[in-house]
Protein backbone atom coordinates (compact mmCIF):
# COMPACT_ATOMS: atom_id res chain seq x y z
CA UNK A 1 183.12 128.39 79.84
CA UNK A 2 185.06 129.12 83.08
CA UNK A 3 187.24 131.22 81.09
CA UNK A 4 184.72 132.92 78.96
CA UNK A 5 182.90 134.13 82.42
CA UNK A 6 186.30 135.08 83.30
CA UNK A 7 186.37 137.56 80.42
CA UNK A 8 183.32 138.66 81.10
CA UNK A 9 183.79 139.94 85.04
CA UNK A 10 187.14 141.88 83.68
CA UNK A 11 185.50 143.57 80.86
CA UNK A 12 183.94 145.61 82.96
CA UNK A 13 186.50 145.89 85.76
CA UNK A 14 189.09 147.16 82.39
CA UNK A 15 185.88 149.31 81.70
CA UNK A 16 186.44 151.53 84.97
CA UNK A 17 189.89 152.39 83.82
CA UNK A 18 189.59 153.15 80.74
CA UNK A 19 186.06 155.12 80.86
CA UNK A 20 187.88 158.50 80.17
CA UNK A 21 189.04 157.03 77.02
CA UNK A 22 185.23 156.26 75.58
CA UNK A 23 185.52 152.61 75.87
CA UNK A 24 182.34 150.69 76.24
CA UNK A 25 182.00 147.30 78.22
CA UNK A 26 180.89 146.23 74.97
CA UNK A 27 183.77 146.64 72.64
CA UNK A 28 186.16 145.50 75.45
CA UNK A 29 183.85 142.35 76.00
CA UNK A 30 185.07 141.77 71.79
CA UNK A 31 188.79 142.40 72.51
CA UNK A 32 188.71 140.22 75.12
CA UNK A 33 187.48 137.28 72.86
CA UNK A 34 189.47 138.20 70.13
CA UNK A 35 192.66 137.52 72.63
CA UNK A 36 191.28 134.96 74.30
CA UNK A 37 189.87 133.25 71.28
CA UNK A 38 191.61 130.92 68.84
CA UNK A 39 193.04 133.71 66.54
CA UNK A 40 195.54 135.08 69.58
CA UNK A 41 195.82 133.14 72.05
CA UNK A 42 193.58 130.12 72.05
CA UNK A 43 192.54 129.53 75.59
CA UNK A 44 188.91 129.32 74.75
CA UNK A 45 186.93 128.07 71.67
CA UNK A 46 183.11 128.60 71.19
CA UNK A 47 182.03 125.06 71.34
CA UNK A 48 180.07 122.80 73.72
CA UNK A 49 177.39 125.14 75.68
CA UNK A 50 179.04 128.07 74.95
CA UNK A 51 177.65 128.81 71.54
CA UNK A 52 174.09 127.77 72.88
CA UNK A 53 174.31 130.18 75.52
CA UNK A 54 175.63 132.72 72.97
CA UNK A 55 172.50 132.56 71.22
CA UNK A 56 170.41 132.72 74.20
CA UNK A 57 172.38 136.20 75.10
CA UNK A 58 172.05 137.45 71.17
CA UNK A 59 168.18 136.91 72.09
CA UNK A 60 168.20 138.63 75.28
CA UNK A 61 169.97 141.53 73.74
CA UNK A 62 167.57 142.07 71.04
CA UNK A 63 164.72 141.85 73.81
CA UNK A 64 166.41 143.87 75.90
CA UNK A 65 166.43 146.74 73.56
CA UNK A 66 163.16 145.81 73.01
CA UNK A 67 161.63 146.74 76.14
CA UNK A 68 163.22 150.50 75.50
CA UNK A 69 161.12 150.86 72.69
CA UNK A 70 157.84 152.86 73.40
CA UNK A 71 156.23 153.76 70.11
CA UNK A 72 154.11 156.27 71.82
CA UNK A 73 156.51 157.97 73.99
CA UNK A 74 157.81 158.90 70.55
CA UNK A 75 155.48 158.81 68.19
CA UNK A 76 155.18 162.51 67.30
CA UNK A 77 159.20 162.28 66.34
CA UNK A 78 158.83 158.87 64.74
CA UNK A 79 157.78 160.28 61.27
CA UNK A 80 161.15 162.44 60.70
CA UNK A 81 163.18 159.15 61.84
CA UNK A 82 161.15 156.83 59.47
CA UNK A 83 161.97 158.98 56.26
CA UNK A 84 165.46 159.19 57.50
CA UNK A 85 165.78 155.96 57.86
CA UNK A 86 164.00 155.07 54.46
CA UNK A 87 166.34 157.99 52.35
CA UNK A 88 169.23 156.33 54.45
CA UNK A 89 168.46 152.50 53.54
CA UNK A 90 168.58 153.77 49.76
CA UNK A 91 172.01 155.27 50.49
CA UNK A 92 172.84 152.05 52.22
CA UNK A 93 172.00 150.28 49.18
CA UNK A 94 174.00 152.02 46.70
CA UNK A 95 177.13 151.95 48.91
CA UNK A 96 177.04 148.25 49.71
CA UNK A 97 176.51 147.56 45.62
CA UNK A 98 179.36 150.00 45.22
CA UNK A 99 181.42 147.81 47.84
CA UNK A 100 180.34 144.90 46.06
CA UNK A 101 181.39 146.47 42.68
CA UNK A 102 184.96 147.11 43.84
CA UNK A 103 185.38 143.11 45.11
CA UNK A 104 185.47 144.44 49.18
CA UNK A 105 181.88 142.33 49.63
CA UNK A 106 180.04 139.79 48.23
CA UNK A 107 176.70 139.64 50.50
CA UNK A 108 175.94 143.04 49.58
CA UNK A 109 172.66 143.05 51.21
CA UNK A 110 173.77 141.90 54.36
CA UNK A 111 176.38 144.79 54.41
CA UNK A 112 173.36 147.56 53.20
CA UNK A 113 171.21 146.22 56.58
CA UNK A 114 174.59 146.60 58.64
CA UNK A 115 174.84 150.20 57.50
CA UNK A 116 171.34 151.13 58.67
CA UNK A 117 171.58 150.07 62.12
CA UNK A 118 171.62 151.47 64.94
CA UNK A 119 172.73 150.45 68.61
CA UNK A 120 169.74 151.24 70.39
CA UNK A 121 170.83 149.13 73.60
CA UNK A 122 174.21 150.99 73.74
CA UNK A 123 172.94 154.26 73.50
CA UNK A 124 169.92 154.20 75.98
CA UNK A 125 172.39 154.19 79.20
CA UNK A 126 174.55 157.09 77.48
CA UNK A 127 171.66 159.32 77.04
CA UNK A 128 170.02 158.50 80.48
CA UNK A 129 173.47 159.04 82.22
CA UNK A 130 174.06 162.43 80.72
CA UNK A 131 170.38 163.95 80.97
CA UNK A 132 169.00 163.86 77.38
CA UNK A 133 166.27 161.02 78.08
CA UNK A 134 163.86 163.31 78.43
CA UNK A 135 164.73 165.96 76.60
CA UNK A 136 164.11 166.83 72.72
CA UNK A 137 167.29 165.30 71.76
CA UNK A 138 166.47 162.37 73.61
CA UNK A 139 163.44 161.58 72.19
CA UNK A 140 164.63 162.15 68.75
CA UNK A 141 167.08 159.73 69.73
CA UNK A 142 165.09 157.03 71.00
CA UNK A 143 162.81 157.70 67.71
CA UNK A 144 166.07 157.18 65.67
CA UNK A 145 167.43 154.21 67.57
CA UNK A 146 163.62 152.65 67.54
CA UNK A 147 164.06 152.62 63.93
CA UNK A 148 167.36 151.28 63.69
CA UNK A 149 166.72 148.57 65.74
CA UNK A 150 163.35 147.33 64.47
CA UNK A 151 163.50 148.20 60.53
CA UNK A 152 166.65 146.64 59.87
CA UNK A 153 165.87 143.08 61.99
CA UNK A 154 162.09 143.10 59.76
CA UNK A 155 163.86 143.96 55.96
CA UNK A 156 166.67 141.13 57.62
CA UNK A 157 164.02 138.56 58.06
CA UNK A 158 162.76 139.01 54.59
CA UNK A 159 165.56 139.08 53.18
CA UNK A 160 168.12 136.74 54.58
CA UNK A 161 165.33 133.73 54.96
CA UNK A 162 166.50 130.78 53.07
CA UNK A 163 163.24 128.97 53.95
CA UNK A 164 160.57 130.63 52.06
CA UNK A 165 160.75 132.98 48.36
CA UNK A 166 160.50 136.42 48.70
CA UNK A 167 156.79 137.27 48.68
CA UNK A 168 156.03 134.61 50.73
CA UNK A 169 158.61 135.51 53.58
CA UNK A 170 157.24 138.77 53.01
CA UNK A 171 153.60 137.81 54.06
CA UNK A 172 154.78 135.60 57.09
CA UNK A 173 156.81 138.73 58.03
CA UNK A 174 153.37 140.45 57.97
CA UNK A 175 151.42 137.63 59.90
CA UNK A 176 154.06 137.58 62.28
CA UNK A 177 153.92 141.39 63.35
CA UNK A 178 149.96 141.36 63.11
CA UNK A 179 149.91 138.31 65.64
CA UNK A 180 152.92 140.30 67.41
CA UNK A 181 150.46 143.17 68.05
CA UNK A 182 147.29 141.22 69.06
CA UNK A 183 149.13 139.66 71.78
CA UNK A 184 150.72 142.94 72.77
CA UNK A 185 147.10 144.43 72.76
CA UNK A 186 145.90 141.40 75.17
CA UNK A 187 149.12 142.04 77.14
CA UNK A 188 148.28 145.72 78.20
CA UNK A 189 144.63 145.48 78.24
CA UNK A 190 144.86 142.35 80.68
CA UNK A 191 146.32 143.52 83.33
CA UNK A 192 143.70 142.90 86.05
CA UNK A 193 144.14 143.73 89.67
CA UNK A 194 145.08 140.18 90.90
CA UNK A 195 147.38 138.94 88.09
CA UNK A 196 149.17 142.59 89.56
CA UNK A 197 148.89 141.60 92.43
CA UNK A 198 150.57 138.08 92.60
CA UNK A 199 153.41 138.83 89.75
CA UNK A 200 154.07 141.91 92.17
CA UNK A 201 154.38 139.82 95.35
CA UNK A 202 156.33 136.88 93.83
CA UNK A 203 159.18 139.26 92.04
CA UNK A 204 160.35 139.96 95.52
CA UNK A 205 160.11 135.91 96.32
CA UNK A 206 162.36 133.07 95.15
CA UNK A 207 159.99 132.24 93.21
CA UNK A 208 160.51 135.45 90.69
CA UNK A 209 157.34 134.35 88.42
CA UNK A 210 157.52 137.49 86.29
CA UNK A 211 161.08 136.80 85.34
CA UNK A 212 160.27 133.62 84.97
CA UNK A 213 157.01 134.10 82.69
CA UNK A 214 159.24 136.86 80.23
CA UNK A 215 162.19 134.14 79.41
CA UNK A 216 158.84 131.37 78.66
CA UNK A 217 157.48 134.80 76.60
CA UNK A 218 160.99 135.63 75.14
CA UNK A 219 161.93 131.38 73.99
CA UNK A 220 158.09 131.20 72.76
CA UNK A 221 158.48 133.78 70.26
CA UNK A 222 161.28 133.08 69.49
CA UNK A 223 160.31 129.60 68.38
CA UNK A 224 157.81 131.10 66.71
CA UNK A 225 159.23 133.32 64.43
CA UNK A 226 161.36 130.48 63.31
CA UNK A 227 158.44 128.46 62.66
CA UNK A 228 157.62 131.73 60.16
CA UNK A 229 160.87 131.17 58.68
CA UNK A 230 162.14 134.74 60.51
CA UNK A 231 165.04 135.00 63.08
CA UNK A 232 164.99 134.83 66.14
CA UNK A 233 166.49 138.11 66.74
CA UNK A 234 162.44 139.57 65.45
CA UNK A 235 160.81 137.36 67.87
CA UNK A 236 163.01 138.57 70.88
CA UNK A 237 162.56 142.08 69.72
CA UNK A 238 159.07 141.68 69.50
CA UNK A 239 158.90 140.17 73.13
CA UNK A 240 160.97 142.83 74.71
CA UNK A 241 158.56 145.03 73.30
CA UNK A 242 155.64 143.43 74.85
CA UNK A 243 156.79 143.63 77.76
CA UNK A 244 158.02 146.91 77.67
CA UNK A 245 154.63 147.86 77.19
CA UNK A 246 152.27 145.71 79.68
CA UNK A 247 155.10 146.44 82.70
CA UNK A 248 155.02 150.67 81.94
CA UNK A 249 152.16 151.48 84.46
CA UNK A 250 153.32 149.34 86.55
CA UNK A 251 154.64 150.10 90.20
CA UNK A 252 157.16 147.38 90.16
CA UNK A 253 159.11 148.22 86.18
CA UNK A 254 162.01 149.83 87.81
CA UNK A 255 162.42 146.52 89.89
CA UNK A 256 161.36 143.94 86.69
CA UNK A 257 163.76 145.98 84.84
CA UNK A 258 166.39 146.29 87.02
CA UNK A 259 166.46 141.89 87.65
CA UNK A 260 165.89 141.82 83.91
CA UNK A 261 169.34 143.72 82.92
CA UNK A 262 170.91 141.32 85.64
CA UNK A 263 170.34 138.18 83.78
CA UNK A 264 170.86 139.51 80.45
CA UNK A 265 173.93 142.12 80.90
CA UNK A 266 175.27 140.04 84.05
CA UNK A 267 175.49 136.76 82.43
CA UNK A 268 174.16 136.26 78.69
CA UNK A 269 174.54 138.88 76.57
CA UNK A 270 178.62 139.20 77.42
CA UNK A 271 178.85 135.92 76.71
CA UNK A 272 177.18 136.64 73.43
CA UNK A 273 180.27 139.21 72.66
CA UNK A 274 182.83 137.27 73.99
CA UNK A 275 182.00 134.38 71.65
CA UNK A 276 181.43 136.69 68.91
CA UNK A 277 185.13 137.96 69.48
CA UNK A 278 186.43 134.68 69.64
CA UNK A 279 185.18 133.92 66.26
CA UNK A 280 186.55 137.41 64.55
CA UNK A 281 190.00 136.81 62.91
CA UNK A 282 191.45 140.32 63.32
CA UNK A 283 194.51 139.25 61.75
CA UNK A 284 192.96 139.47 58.38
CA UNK A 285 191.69 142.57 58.81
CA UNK A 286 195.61 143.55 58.40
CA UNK A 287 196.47 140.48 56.22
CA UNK A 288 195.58 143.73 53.25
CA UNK A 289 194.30 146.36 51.80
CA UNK A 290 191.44 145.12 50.98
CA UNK A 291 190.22 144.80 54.81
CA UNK A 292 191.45 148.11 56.06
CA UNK A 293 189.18 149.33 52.83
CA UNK A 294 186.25 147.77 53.75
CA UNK A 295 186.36 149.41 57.42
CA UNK A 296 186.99 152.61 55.80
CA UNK A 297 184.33 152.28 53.18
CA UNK A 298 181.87 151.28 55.42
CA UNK A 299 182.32 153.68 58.26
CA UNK A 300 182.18 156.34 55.69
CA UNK A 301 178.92 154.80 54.48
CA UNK A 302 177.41 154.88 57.92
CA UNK A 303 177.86 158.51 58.38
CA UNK A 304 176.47 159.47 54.59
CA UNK A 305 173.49 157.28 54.85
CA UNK A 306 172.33 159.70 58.40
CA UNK A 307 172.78 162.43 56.21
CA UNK A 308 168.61 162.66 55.73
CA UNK A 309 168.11 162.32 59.28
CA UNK A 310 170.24 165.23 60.19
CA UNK A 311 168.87 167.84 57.29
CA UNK A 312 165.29 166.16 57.82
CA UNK A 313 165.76 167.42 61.81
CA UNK A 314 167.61 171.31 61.22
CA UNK A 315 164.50 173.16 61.10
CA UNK A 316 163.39 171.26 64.70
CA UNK A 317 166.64 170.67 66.62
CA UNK A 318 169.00 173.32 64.93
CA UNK A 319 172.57 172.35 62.84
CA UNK A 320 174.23 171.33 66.20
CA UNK A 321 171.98 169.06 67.82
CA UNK A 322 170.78 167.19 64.79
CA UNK A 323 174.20 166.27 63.60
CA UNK A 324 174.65 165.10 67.37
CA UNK A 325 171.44 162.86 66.74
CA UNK A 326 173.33 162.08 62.89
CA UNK A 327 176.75 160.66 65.49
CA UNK A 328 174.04 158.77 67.68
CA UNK A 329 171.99 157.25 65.10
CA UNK A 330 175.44 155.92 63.30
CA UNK A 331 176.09 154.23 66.64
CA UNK A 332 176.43 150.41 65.39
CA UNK A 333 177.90 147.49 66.71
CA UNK A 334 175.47 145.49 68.67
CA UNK A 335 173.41 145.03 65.56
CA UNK A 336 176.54 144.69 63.30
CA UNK A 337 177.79 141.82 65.53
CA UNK A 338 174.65 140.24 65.61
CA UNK A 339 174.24 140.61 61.69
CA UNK A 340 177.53 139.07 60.83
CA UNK A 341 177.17 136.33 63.48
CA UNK A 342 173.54 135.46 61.40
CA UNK A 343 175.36 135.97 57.60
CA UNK A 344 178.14 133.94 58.78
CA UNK A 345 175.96 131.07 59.95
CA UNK A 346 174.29 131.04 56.71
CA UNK A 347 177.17 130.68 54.70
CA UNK A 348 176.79 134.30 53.39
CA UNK A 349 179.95 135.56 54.48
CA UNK A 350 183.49 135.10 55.72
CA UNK A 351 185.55 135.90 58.31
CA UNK A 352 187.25 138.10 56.68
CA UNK A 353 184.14 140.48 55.49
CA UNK A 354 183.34 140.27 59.12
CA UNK A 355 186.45 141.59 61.22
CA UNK A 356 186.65 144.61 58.90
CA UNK A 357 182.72 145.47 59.70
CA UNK A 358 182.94 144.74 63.30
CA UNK A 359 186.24 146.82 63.76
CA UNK A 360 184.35 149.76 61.96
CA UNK A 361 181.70 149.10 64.79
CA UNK A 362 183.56 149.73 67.26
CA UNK A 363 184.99 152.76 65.75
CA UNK A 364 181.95 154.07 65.68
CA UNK A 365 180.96 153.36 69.81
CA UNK A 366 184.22 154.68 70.61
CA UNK A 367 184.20 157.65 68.69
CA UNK A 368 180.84 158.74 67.36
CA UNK A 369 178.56 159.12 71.26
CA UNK A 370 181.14 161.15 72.18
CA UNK A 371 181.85 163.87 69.43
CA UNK A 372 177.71 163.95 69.97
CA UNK A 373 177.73 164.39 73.41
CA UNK A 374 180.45 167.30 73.10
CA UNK A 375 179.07 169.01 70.49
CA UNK A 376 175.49 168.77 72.28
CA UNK A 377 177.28 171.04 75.36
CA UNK A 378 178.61 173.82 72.81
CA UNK A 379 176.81 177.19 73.51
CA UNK A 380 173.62 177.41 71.59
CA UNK A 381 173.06 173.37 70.88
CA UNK A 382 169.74 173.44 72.85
């Protein structure tokens, strides 16, 4: 553990060196538990508490990204992301059956989800830092990253259940999002006066209730959408949406938000990457062909299936700026770990399906944000 948190103070402290280069905390958070782990130089394992507070940092990312998610904010641009997302899933399809065709892949469906993801908690502090929040590109952004955060986590928890058949997962899916709603309903409607006013006074107290209350809000549904037979992952989602929501009119959300990314990007959800890189076996990523094919294939994949999303957005944003949203939405990794650390943990794949996949991940938060971000400041991408 002590070495782990180690890891996890000089990602960041690599990070400020190495910023000019495009590399996020994130992917050097992996590198540093692929060398730390035991497939370099075996200082650390993931056992004892670390893998337990792995998991609690894999839900706190999901929630996380959660609580960026305002469906209303972005409704009107939601509709063009939706049917991008949709025509992009098919793509997604074919290419992981085509992967599975050639012998790169075995869990082919696993690999198709992978493909339509997108980072949503890696791009939000790109976008704000450059401008584009609030802009047209931003919000098409958002819309995109909504949708490749929340559509691929749903079809995953209907599809990767090993608890319930297909039809039946489907309707506890259902259930679970209708309940979801209901208490997200009760959540903003019930925010009278003085609950405001004593969650308001004790976030600046040792006794921080409200932070307290979300991780009883984020565990809960967790718990429950395992007792549905769905992953966690949907249940912290679904809570970081909640939230989200209820704290947005409030006076205090910069503050909530601001202690909430402490606990979760200050302590859990690097350990969460670290562990996942301690796991990854990037040796047999280079053991082949057959690995450095897969991370080709797939990267290539990413970028066809936003091919929708980028013609479904030229008559709105222009041929510049939506292949810039294209490069965003293809933005990966956080979901791609996540996936793989899920397939892997239901015997559904193998270390050596997930190093090439992750690798191509990374590719794509090293490379893709900022060919966007350039060709977004060419004359005439407004």
């Amino acid at each position: 553990m002590f070495i782990v948190l180690v890891a996890a103070v000089v990602a960041p402290l690599v990070g400020e060196f190495t910023s000019k280069f495009g590399l996020s905390v994130v992917v050097l958070e992996l590198l540093l538990g692929v060398i730390i782990g035991p497939h370099a130089l075996g200082w650390a394992t993931p056992t004892h508490a670390v893998p337990y507070l792995a998991q609690f940092g894999m839900g706190f990312l999901f929630f996380l990204a959660g609580t960026e998610i305002d469906l209303l904010a972005i409704r009107e641009q939601l509709r063009s992301a939706l049917v991008g997302w949709l025509l992009g899933f098919g793509i997604a399809l074919l290419a992981a059956l085509g992967m599975q065709a050639l012998g790169l892949i075995q869990a082919w469906q696993v690999v198709a989800i992978a493909i339509a993801t997108t980072a949503l908690g890696v791009l939000v502090p790109i976008i704000r830092d450059h401008g584009l929040l609030d802009k047209p590109l931003g919000q098409h952004i958002l819309a995109a990253g909504a949708l490749g955060e929340l559509a691929p986590i749903i079809v995953m928890s209907v599809l990767l259940s090993r608890r319930h058949t297909a039809p039946v997962q489907t309707a506890f899916t259902a259930l679970f999002l209708v309940l979801m709603v209901i208490i997200g309903w009760a959540a903003v409607q019930g925010r009278t006066p003085p609950v405001i006013r004593v969650l308001s006074r004790t976030l600046h107290q040792s006794s921080q209730l409200p932070i307290r209350i979300v991780v009883v809000l984020l565990v809960g549904l967790a718990v429950l959408a395992d007792a549905f037979g769905l992953d966690l992952a949907l249940g912290a989602l679904a809570a970081g949406m909640i939230i989200g929501a209820a704290a947005r009119d409030s006076a205090d959300k910069d503050v909530l938000h601001l202690k909430l990314d402490a606990v979760g990007y200050g302590l859990l959800v690097p350990v969460f990457f670290i562990t996942s890189g301690m796991k990854l076996d990037i040796a047999a990523l280079f053991s082949g062909t057959s690995g450095i094919a897969l991370a080709g294939a797939f990267l290539v994949a990413v970028l066809v299936s936003r091919l929708p999303l980028v013609g479904l957005n030229l008559r709105v944003l222009g041929p510049k700026l939506s292949c810039t949203l294209g490069l965003f939405s293809a933005t990966t990794l956080s979901l791609i770990v996540a996936l793989t650390e899920i397939a892997m943990s239901h015997g559904l794949m193998t270390p050596a399906e997930t190093a090439p996949l992750v690798a191509a991940g990374m590719l794509t938060v090293i490379l893709l944000p900022a060919l966007g971000l350039r060709l977004a400041r060419e004359p005439n991408a407004d």
